[in-house]
N, C-alpha and C. Protein backbone atom coordinates (compact mmCIF):
# COMPACT_ATOMS: atom_id res chain seq x y z
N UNK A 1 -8.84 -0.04 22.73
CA UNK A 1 -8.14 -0.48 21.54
C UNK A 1 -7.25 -1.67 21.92
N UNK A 2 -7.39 -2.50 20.93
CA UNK A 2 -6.52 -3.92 21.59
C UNK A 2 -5.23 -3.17 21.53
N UNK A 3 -4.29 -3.62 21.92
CA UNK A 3 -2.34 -3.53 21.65
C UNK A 3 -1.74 -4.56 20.50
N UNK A 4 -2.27 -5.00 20.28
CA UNK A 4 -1.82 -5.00 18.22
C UNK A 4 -2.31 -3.99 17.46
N UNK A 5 -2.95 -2.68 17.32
CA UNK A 5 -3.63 -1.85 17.18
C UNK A 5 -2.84 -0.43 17.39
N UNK A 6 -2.67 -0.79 19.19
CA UNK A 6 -1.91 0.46 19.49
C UNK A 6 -0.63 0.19 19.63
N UNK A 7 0.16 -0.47 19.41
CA UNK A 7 1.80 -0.94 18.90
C UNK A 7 1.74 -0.37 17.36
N UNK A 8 0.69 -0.91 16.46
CA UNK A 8 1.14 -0.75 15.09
C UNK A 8 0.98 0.91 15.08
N UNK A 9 -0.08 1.52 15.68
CA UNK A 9 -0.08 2.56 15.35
C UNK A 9 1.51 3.69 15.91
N UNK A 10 1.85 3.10 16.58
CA UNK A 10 2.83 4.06 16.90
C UNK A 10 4.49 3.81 15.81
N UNK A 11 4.24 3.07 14.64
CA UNK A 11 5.31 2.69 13.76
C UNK A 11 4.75 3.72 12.66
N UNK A 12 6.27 3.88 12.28
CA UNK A 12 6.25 4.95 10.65
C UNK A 12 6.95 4.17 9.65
N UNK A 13 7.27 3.42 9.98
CA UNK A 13 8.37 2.71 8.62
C UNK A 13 7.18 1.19 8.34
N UNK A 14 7.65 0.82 7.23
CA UNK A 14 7.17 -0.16 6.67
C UNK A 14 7.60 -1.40 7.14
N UNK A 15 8.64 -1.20 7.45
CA UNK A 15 10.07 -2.38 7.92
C UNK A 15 9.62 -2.73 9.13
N UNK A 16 8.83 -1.77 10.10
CA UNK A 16 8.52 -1.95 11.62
C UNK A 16 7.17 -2.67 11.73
N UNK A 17 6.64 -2.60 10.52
CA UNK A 17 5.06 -3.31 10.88
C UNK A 17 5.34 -4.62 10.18
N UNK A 18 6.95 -5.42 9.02
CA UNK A 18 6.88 -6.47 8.66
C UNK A 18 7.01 -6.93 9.63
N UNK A 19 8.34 -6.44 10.32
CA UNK A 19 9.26 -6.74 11.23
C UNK A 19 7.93 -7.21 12.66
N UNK A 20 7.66 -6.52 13.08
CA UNK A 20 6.39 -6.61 14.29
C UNK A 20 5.84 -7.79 13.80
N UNK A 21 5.56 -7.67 12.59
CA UNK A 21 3.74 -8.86 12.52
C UNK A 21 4.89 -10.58 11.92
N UNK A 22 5.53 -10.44 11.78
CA UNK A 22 6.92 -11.36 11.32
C UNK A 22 6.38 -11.91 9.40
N UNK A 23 6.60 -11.19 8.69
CA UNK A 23 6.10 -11.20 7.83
C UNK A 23 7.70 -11.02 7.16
N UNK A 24 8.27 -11.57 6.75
CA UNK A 24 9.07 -12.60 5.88
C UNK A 24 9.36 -10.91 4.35
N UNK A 25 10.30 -10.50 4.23
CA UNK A 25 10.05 -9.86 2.85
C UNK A 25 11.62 -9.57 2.48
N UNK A 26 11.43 -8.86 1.30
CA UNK A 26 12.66 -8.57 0.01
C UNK A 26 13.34 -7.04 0.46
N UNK A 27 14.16 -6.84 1.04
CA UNK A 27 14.41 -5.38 1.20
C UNK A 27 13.67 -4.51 -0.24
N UNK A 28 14.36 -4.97 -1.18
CA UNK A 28 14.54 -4.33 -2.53
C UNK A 28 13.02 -4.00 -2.79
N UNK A 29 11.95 -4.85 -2.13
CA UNK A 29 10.52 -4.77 -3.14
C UNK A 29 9.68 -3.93 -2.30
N UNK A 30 10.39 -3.90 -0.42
CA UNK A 30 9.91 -2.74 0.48
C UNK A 30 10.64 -1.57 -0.18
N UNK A 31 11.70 -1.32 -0.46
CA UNK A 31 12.23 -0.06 -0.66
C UNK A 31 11.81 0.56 -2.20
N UNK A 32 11.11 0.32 -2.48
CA UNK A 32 10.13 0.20 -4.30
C UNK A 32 8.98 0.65 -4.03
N UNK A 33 8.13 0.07 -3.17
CA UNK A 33 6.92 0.12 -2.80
C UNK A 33 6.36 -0.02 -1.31
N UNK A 34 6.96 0.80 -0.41
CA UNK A 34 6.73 0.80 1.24
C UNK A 34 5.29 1.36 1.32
N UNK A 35 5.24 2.70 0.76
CA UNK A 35 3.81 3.44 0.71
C UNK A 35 2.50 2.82 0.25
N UNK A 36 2.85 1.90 -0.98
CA UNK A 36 1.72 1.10 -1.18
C UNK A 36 1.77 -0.29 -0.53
N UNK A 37 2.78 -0.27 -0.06
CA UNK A 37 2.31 -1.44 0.59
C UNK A 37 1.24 -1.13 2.09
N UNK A 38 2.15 -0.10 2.50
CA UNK A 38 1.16 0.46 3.63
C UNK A 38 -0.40 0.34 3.16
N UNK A 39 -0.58 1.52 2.09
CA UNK A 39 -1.87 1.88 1.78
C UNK A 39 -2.98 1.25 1.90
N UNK A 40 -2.39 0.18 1.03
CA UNK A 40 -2.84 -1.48 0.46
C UNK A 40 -3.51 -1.94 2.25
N UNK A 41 -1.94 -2.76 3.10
CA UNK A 41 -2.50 -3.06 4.26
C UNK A 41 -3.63 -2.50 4.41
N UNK A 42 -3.47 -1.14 4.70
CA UNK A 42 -4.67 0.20 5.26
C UNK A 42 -6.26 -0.36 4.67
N UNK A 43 -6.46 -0.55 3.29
CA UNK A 43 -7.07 -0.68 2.81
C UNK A 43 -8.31 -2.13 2.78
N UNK A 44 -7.36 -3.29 3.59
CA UNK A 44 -7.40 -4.73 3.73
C UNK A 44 -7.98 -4.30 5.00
N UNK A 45 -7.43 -3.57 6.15
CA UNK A 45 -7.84 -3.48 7.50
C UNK A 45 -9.03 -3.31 7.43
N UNK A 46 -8.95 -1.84 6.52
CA UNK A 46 -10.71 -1.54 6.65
C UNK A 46 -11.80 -2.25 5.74
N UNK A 47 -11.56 -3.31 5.35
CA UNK A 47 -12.70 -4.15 4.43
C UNK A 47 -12.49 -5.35 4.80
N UNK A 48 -11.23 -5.94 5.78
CA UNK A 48 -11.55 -6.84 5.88
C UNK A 48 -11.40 -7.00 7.37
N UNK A 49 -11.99 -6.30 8.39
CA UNK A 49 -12.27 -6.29 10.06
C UNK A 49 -11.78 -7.66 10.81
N UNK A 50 -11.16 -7.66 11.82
CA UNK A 50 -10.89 -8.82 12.43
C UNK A 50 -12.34 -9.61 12.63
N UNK A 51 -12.48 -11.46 13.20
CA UNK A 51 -13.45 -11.71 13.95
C UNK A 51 -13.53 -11.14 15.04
N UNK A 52 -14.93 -10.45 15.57
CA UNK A 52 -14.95 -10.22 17.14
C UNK A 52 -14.67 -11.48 17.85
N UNK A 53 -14.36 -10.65 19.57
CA UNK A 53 -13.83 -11.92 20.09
C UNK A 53 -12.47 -12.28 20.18
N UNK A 54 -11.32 -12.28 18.96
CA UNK A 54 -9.88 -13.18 19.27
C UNK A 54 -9.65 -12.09 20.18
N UNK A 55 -8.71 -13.55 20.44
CA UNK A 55 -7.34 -12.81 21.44
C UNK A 55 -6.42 -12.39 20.73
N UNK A 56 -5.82 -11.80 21.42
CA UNK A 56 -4.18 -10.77 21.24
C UNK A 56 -3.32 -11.65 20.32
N UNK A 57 -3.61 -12.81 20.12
CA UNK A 57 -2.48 -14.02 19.00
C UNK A 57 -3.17 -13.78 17.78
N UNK A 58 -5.00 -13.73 18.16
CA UNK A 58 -5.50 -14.27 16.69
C UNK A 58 -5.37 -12.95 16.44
N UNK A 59 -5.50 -11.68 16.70
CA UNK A 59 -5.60 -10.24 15.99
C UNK A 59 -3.72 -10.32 15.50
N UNK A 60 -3.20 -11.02 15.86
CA UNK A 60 -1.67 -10.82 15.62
C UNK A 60 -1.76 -12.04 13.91
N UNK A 61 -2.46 -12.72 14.13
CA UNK A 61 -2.33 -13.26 13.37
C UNK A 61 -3.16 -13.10 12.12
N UNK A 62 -4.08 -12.38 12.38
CA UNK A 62 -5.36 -11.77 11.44
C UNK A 62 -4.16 -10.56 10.68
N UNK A 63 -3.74 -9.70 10.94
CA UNK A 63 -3.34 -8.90 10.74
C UNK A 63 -1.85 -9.17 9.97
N UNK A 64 -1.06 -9.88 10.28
CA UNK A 64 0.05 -10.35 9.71
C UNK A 64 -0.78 -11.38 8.37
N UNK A 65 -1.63 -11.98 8.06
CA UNK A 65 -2.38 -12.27 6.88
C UNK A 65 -2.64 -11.16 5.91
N UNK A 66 -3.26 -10.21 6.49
CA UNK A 66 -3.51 -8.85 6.00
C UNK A 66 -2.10 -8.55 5.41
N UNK A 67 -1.05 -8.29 6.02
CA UNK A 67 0.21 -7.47 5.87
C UNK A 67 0.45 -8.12 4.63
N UNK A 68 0.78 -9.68 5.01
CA UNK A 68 1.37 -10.21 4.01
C UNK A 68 0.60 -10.32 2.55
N UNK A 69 -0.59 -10.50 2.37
CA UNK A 69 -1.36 -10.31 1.19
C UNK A 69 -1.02 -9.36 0.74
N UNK A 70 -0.82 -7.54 1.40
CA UNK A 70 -0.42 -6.17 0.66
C UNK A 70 0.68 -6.39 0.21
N UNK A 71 1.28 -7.06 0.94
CA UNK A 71 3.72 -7.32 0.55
C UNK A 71 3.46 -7.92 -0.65
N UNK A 72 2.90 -9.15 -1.29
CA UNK A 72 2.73 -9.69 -1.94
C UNK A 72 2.20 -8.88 -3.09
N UNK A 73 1.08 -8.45 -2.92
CA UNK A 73 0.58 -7.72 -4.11
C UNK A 73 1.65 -7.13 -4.89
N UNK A 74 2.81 -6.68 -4.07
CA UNK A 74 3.73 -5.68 -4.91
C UNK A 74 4.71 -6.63 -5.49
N UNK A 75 4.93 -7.97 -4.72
CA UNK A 75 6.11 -8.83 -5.30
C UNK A 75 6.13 -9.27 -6.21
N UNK A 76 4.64 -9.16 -6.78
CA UNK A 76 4.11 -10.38 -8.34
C UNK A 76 3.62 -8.91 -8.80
N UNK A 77 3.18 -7.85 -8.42
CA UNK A 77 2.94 -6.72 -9.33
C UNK A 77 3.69 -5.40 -9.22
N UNK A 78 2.81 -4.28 -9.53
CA UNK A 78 3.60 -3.13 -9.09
C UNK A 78 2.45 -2.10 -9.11
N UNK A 79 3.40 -0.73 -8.61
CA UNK A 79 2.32 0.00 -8.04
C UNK A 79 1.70 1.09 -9.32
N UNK A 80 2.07 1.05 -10.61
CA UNK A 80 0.82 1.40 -11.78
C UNK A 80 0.27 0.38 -11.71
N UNK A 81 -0.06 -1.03 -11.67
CA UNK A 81 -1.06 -1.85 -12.24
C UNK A 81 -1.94 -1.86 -10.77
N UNK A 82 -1.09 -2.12 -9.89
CA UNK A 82 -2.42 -2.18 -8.33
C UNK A 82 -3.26 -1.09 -8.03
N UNK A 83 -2.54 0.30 -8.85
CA UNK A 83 -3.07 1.21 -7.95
C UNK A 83 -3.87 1.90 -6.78
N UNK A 84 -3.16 1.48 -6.29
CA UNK A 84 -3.74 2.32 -4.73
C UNK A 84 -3.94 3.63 -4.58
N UNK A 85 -3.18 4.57 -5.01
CA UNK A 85 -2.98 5.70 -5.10
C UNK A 85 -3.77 6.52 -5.94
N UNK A 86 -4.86 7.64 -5.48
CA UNK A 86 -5.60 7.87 -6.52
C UNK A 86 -4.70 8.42 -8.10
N UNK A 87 -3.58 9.08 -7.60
CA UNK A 87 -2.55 9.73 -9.01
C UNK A 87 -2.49 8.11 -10.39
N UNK A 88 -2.40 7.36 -9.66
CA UNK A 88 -2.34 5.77 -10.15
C UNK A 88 -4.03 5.42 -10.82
N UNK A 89 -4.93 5.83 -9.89
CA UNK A 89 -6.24 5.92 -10.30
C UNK A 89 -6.65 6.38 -11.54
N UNK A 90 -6.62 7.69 -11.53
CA UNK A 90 -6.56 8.48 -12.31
C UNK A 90 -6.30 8.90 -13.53
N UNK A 91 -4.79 8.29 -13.70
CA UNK A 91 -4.08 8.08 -14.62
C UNK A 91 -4.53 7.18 -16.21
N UNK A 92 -4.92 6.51 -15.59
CA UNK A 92 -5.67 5.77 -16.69
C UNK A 92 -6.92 6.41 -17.83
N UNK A 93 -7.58 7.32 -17.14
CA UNK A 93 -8.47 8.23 -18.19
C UNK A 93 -7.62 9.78 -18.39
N UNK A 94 -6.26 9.62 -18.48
CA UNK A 94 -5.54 10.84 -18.73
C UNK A 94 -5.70 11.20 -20.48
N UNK A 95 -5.77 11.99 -20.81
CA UNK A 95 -5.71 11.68 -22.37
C UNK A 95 -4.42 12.43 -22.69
N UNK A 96 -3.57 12.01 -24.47
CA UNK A 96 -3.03 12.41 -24.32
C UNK A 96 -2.86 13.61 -25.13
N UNK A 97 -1.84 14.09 -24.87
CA UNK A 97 -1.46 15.59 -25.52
C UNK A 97 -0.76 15.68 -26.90
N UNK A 98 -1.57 16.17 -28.54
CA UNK A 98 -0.82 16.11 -29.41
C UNK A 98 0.54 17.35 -29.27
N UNK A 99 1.34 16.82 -30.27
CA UNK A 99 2.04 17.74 -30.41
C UNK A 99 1.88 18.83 -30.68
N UNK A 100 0.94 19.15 -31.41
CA UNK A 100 0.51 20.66 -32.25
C UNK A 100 -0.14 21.06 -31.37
N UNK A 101 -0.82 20.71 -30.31
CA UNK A 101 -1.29 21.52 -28.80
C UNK A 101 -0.24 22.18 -28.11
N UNK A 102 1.12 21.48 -28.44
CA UNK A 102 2.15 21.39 -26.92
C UNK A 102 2.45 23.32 -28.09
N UNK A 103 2.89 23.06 -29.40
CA UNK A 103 3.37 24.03 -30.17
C UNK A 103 2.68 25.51 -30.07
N UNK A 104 1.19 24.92 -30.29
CA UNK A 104 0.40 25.98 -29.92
C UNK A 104 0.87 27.02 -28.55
N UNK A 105 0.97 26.18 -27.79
CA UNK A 105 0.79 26.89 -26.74
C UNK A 105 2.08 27.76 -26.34
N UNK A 106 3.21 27.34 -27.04
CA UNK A 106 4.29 28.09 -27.00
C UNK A 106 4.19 29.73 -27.15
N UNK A 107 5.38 30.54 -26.70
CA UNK A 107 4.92 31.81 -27.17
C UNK A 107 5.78 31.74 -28.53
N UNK A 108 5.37 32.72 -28.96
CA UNK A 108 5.41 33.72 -30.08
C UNK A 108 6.82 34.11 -30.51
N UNK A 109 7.46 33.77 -30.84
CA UNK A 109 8.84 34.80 -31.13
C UNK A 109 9.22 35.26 -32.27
């Protein structure tokens, strides 16, 4: 495993993989959306694979592209419209609930 790889993997905060890859961000829009921003990254890694071949700069630099495209997604959007999250997925073919269902279902008194 290269060591841009096994550095990132040993971070839990969101702040440690801007901070690492030097990716520039808003406290306020990490502390809103850290999880999707992760996800997101997560999601970029696996569809969009480094070139074989770089060195330890270009995977540093492949990857901080990556980061910053996920940071971004959240700065101009948010996390109902990007959805990453299948609950976010999902949500969209929810139907909704009339009132006279919610009544129904009440008990009896």
């Amino acid at each position: 495993m290269d060591t841009v790889l096994g550095k990132m993997n040993q971070f839990s905060a969101a702040e440690e993989f801007l901070d690492y890859l030097g990716v520039d961000y808003d406290r306020g829009v990490v502390n809103v959306n850290r999880l999707h921003i992760l996800k997101r990254f997560q999601q970029y890694i696996g569809t969009l694979p480094p070139p074989s071949g770089l060195a330890e700069d270009g995977l540093r630099v492949h990857y901080r592209d990556l980061l910053s495209r996920a940071y971004a997604d959240f700065v101009h959007s948010n996390a109902a419209t990007e959805k990453v999250f299948k609950v976010f997925q999902e949500a969209a073919g929810v139907q909704h609930v009339s009132v006279e269902s919610l009544r129904a279902s009440l008990p009896r008194t």
